[in-house]
PDB file of N, CA and C in Angstrom:
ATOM      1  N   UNK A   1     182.147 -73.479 270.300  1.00  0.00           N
ATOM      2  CA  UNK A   1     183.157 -72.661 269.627  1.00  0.00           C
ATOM      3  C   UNK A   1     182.530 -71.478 268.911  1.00  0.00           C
ATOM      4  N   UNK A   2     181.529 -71.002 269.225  1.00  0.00           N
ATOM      5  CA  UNK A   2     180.474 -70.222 268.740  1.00  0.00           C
ATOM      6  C   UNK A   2     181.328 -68.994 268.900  1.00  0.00           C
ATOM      7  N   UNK A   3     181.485 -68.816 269.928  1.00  0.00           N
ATOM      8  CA  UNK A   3     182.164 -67.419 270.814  1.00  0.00           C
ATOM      9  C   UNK A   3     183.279 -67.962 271.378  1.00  0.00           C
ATOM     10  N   UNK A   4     184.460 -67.598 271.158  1.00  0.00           N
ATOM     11  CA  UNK A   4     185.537 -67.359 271.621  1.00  0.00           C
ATOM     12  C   UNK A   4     185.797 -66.676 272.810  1.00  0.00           C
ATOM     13  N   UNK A   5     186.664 -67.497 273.576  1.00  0.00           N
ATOM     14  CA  UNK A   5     186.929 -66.964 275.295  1.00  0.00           C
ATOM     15  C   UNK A   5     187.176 -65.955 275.234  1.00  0.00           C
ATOM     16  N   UNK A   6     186.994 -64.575 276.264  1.00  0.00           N
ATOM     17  CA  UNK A   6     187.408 -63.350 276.534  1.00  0.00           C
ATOM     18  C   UNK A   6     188.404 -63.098 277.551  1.00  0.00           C
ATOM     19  N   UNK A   7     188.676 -63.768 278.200  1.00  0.00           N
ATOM     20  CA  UNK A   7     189.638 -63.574 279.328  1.00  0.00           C
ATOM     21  C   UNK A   7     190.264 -65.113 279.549  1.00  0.00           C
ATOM     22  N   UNK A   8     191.112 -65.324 280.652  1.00  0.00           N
ATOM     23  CA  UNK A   8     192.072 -66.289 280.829  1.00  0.00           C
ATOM     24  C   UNK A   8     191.111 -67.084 281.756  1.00  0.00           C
ATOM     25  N   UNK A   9     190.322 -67.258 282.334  1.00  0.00           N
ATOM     26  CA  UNK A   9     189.617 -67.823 282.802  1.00  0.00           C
ATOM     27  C   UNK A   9     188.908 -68.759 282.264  1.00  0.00           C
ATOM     28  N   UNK A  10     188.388 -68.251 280.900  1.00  0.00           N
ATOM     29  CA  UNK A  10     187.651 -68.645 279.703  1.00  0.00           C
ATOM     30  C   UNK A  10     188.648 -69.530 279.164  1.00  0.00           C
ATOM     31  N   UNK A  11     189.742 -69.515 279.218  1.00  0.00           N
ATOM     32  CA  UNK A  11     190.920 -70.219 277.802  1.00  0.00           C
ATOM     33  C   UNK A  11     191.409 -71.288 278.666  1.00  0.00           C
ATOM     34  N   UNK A  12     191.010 -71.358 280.111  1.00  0.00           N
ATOM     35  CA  UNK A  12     191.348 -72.297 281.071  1.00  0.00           C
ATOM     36  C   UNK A  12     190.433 -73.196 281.042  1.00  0.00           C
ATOM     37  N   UNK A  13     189.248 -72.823 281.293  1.00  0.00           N
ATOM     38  CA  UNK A  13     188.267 -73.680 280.926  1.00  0.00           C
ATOM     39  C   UNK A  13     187.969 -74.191 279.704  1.00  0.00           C
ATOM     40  N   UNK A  14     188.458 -74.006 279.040  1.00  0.00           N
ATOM     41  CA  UNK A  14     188.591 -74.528 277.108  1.00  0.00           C
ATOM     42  C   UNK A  14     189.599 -75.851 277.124  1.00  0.00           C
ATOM     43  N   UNK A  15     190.678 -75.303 278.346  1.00  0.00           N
ATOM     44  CA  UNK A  15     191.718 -76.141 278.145  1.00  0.00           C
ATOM     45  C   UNK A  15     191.580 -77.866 278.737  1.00  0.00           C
ATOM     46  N   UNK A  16     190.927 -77.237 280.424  1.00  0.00           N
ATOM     47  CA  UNK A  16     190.188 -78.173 281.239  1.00  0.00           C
ATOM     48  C   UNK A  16     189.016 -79.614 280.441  1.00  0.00           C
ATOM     49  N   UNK A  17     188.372 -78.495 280.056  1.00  0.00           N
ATOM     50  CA  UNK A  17     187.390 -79.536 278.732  1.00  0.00           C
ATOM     51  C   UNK A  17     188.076 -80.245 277.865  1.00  0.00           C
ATOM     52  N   UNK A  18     188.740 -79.998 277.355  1.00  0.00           N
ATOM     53  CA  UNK A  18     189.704 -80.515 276.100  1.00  0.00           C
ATOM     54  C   UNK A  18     190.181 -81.719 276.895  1.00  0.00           C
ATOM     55  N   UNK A  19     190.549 -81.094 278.226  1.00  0.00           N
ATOM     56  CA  UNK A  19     191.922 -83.029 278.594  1.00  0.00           C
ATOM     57  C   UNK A  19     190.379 -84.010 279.412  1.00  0.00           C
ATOM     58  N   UNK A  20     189.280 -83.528 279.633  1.00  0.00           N
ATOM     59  CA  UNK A  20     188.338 -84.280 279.887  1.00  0.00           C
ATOM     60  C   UNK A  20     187.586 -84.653 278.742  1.00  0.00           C
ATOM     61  N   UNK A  21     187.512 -84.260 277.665  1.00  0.00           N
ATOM     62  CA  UNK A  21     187.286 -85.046 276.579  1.00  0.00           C
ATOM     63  C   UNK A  21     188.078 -85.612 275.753  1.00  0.00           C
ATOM     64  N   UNK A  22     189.475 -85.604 275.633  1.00  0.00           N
ATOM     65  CA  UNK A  22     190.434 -86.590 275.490  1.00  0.00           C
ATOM     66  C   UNK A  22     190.429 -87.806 275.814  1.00  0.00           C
ATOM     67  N   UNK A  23     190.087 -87.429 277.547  1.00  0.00           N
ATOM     68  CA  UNK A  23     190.557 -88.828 278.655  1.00  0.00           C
ATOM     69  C   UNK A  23     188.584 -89.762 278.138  1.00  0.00           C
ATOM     70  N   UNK A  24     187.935 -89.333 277.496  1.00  0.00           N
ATOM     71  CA  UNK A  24     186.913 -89.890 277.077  1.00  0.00           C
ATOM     72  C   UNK A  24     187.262 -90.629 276.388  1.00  0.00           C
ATOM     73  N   UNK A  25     187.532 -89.819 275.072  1.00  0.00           N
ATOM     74  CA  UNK A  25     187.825 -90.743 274.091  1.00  0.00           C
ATOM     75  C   UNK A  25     188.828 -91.702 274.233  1.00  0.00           C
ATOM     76  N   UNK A  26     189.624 -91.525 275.146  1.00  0.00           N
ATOM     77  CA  UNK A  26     190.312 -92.854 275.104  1.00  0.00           C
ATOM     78  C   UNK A  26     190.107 -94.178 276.149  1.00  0.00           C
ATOM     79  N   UNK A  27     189.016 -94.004 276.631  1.00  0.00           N
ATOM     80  CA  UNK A  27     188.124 -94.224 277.826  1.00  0.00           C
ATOM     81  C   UNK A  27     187.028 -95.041 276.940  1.00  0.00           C
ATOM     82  N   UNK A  28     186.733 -94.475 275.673  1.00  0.00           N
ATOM     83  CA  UNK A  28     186.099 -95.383 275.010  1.00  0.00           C
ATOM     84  C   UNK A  28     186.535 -96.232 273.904  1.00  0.00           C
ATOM     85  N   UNK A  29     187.912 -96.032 274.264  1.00  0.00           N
ATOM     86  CA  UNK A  29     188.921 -97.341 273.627  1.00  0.00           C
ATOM     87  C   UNK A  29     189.166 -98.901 274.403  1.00  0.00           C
ATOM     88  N   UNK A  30     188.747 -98.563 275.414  1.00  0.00           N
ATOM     89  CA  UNK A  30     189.356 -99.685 276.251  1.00  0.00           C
ATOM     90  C   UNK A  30     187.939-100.913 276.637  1.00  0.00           C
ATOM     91  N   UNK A  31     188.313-102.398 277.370  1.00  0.00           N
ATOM     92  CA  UNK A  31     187.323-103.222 278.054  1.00  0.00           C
ATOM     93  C   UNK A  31     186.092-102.833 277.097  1.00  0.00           C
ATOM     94  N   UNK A  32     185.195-103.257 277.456  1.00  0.00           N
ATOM     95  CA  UNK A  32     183.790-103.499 277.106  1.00  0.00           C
ATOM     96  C   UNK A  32     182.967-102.256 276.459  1.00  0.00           C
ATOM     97  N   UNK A  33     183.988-101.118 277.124  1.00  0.00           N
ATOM     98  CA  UNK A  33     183.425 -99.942 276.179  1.00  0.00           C
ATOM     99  C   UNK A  33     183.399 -99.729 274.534  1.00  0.00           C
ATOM    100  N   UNK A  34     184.174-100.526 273.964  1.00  0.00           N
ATOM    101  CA  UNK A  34     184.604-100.883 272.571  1.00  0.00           C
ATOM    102  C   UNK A  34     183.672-101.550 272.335  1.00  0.00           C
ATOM    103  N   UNK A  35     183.139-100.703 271.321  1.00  0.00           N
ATOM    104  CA  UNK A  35     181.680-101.567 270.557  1.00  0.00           C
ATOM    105  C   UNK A  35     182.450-102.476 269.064  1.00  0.00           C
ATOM    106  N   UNK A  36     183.183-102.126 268.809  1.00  0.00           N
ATOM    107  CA  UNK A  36     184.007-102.877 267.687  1.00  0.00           C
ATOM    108  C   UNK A  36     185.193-102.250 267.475  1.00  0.00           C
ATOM    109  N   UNK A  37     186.310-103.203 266.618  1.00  0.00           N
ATOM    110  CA  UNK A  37     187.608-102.732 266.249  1.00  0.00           C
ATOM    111  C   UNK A  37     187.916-101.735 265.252  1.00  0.00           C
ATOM    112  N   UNK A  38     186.897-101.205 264.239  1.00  0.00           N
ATOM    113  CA  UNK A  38     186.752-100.841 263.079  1.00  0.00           C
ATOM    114  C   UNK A  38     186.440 -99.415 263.545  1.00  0.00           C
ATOM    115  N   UNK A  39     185.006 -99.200 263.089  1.00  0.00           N
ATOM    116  CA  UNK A  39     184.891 -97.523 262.816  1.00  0.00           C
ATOM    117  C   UNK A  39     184.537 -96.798 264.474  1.00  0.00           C
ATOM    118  N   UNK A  40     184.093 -97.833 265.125  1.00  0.00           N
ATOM    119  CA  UNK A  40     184.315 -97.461 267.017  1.00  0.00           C
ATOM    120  C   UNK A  40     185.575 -97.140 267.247  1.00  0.00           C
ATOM    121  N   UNK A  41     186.832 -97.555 267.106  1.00  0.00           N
ATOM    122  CA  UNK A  41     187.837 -97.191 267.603  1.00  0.00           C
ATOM    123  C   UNK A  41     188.642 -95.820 266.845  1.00  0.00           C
ATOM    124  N   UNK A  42     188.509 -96.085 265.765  1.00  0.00           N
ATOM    125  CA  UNK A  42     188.548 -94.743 264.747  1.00  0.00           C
ATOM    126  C   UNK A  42     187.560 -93.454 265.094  1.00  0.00           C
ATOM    127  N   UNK A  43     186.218 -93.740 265.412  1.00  0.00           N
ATOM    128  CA  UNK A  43     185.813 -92.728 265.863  1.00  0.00           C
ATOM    129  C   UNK A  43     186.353 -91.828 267.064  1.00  0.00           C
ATOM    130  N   UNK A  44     187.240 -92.958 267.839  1.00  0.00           N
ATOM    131  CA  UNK A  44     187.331 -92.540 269.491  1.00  0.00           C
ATOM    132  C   UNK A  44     188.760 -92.386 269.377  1.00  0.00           C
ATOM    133  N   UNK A  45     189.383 -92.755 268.251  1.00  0.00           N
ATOM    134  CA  UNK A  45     190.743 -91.871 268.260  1.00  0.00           C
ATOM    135  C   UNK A  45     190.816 -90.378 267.663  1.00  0.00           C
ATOM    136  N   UNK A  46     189.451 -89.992 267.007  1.00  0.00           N
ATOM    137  CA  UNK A  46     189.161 -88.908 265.993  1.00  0.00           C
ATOM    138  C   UNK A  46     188.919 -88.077 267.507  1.00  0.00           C
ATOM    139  N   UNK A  47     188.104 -88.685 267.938  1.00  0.00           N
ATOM    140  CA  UNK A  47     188.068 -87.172 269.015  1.00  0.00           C
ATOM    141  C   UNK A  47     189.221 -87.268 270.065  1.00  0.00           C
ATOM    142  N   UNK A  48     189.791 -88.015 270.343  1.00  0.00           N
ATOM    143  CA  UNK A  48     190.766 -87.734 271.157  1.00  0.00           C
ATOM    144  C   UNK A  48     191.890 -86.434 270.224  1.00  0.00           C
ATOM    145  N   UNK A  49     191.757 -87.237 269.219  1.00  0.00           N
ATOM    146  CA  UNK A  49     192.558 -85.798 267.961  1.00  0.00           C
ATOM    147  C   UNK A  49     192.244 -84.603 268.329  1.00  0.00           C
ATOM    148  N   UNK A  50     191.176 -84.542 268.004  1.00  0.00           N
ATOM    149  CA  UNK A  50     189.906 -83.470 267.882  1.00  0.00           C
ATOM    150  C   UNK A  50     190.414 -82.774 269.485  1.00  0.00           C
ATOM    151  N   UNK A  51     190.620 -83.239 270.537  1.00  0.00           N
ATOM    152  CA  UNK A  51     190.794 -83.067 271.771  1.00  0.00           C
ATOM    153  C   UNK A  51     191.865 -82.386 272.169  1.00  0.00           C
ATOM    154  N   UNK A  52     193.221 -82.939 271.275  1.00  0.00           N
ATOM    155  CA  UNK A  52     194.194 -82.329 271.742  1.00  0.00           C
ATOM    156  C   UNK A  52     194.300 -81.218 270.562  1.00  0.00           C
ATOM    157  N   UNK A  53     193.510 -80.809 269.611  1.00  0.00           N
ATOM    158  CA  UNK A  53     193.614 -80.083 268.905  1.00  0.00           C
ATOM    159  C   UNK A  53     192.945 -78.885 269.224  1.00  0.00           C
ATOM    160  N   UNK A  54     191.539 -79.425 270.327  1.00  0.00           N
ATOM    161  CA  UNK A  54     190.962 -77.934 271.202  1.00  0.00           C
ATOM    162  C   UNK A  54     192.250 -77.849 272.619  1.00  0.00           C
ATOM    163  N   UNK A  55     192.610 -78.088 272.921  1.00  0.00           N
ATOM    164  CA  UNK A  55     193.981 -78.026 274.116  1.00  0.00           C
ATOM    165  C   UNK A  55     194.680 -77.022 273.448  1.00  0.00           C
ATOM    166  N   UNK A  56     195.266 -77.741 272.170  1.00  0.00           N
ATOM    167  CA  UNK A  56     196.497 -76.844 271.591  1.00  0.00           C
ATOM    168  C   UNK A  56     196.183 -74.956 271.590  1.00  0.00           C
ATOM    169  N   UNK A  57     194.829 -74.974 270.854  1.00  0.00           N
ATOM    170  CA  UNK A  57     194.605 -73.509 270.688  1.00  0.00           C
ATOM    171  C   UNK A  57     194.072 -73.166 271.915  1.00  0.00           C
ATOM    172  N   UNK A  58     193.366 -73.896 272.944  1.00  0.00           N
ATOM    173  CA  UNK A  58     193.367 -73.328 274.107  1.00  0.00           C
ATOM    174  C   UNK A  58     194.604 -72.566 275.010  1.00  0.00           C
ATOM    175  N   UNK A  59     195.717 -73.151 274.675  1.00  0.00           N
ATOM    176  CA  UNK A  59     197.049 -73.008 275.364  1.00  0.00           C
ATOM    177  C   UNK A  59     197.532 -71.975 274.774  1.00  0.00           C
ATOM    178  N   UNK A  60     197.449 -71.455 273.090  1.00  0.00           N
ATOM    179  CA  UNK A  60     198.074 -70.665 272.397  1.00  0.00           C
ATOM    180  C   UNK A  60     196.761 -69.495 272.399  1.00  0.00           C
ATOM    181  N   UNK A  61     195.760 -69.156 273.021  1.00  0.00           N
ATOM    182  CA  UNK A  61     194.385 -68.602 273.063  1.00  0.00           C
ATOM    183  C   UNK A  61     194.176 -67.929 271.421  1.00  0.00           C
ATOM    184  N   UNK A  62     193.853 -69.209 270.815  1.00  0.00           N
ATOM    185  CA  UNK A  62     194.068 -69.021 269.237  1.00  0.00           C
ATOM    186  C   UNK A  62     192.568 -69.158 268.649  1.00  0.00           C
ATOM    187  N   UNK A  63     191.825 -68.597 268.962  1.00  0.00           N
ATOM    188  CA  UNK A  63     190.040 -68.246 268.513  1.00  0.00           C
ATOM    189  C   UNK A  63     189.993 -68.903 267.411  1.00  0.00           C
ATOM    190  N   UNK A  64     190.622 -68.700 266.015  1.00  0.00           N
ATOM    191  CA  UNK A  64     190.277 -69.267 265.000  1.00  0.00           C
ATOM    192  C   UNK A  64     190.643 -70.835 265.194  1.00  0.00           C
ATOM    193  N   UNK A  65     191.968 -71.423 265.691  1.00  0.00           N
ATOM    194  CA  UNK A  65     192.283 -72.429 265.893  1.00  0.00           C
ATOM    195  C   UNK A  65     191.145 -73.371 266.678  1.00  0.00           C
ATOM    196  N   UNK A  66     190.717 -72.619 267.746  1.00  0.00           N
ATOM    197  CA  UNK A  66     189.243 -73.367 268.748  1.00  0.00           C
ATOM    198  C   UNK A  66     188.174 -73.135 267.447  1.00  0.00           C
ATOM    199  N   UNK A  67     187.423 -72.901 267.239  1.00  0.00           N
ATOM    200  CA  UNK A  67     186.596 -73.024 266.082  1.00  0.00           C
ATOM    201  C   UNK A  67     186.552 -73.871 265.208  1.00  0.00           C
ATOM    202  N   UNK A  68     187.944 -74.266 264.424  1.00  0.00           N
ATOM    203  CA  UNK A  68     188.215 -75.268 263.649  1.00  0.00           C
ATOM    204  C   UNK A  68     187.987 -76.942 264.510  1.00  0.00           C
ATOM    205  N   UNK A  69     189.093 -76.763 265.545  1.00  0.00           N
ATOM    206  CA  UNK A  69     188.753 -77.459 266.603  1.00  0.00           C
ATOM    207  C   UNK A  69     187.318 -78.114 267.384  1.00  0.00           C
ATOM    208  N   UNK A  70     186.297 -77.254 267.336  1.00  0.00           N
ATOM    209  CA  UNK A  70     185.422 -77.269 267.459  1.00  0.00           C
ATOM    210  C   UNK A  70     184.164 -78.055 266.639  1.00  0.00           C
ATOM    211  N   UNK A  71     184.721 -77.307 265.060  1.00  0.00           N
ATOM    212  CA  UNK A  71     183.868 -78.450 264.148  1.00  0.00           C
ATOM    213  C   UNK A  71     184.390 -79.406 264.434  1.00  0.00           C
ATOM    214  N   UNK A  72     185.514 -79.239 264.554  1.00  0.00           N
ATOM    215  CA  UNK A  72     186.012 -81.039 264.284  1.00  0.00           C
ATOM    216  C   UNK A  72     185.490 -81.691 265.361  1.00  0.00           C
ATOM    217  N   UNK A  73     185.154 -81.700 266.582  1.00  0.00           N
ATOM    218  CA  UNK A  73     184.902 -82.238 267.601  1.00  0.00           C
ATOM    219  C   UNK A  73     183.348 -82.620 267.254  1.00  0.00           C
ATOM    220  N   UNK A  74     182.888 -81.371 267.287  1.00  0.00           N
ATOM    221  CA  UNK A  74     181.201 -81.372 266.523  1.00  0.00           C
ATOM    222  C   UNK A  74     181.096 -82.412 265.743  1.00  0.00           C
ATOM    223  N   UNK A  75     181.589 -82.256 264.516  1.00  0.00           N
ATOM    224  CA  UNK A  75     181.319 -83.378 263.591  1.00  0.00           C
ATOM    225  C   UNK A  75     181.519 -85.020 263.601  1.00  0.00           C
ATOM    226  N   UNK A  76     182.724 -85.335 264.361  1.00  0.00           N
ATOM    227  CA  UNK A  76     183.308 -86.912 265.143  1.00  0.00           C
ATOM    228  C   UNK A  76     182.244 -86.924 265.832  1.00  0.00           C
ATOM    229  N   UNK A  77     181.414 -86.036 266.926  1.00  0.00           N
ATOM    230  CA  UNK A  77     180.637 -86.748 267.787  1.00  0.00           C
ATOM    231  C   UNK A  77     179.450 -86.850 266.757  1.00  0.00           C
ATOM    232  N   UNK A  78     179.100 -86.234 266.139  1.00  0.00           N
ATOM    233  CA  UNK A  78     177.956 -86.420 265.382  1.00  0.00           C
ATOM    234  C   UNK A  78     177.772 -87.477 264.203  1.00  0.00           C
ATOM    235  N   UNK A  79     179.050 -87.828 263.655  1.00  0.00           N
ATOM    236  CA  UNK A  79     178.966 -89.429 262.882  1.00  0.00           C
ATOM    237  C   UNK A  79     178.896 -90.214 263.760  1.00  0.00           C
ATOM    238  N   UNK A  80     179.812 -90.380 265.258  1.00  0.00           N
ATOM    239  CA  UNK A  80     179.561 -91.876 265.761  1.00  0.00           C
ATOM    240  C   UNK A  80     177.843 -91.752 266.469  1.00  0.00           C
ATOM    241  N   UNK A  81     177.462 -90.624 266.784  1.00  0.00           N
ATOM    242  CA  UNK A  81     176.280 -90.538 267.402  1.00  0.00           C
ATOM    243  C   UNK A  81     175.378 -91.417 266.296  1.00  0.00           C
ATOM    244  N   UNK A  82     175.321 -90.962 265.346  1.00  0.00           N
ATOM    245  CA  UNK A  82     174.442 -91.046 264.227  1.00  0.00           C
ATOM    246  C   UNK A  82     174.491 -92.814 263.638  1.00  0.00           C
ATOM    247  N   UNK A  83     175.590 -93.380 263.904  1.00  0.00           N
ATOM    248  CA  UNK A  83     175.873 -94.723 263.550  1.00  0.00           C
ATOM    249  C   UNK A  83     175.722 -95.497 265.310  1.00  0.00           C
ATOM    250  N   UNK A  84     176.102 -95.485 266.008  1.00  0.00           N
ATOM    251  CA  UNK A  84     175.720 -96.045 267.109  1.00  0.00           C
ATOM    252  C   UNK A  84     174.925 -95.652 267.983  1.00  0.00           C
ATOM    253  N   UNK A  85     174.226 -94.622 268.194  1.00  0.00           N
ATOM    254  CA  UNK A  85     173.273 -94.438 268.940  1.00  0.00           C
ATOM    255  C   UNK A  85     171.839 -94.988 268.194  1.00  0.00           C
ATOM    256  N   UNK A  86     171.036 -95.406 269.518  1.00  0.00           N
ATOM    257  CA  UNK A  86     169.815 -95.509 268.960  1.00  0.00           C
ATOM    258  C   UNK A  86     168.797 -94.722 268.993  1.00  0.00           C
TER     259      UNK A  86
END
């Protein structure tokens, strides 16, 4: 979210990413992918948030909106990284 798309091509591909990191996070809700009920599933509903919240301003080509969007995505992956990764 550094740089903001310049053309419609760009805001398509913002949009594309967004429903493939959605369909993640909720991908890591389900079967065996669930490391626990608690702050695993909260994490993986945060970015699905986070997900449809880069979609939304992708659709409305809303620069400041992707940015915000962006930390937020940034930051969800970077607490669960930081607590479950080794």
């Amino acid at each position: 979210a550094s740089e903001a798309p310049t053309d419609d091509q760009q805001w398509v591909a913002v949009q594309k990413s967004a429903v493939m990191l959605g369909d993640s996070g909720t991908l890591l809700m389900t079967g065996s992918r669930a490391k626990d009920n608690g702050t695993w599933m909260e994490s993986a509903r945060a970015l699905v948030d986070a997900a449809e919240a880069t979609l939304k301003a992708g659709k409305a080509k809303d620069s400041e909106a992707l940015s915000q969007a962006g930390d937020e995505v940034f930051g969800t992956c970077k607490a669960c990284h930081a607590r479950y990764m080794n």
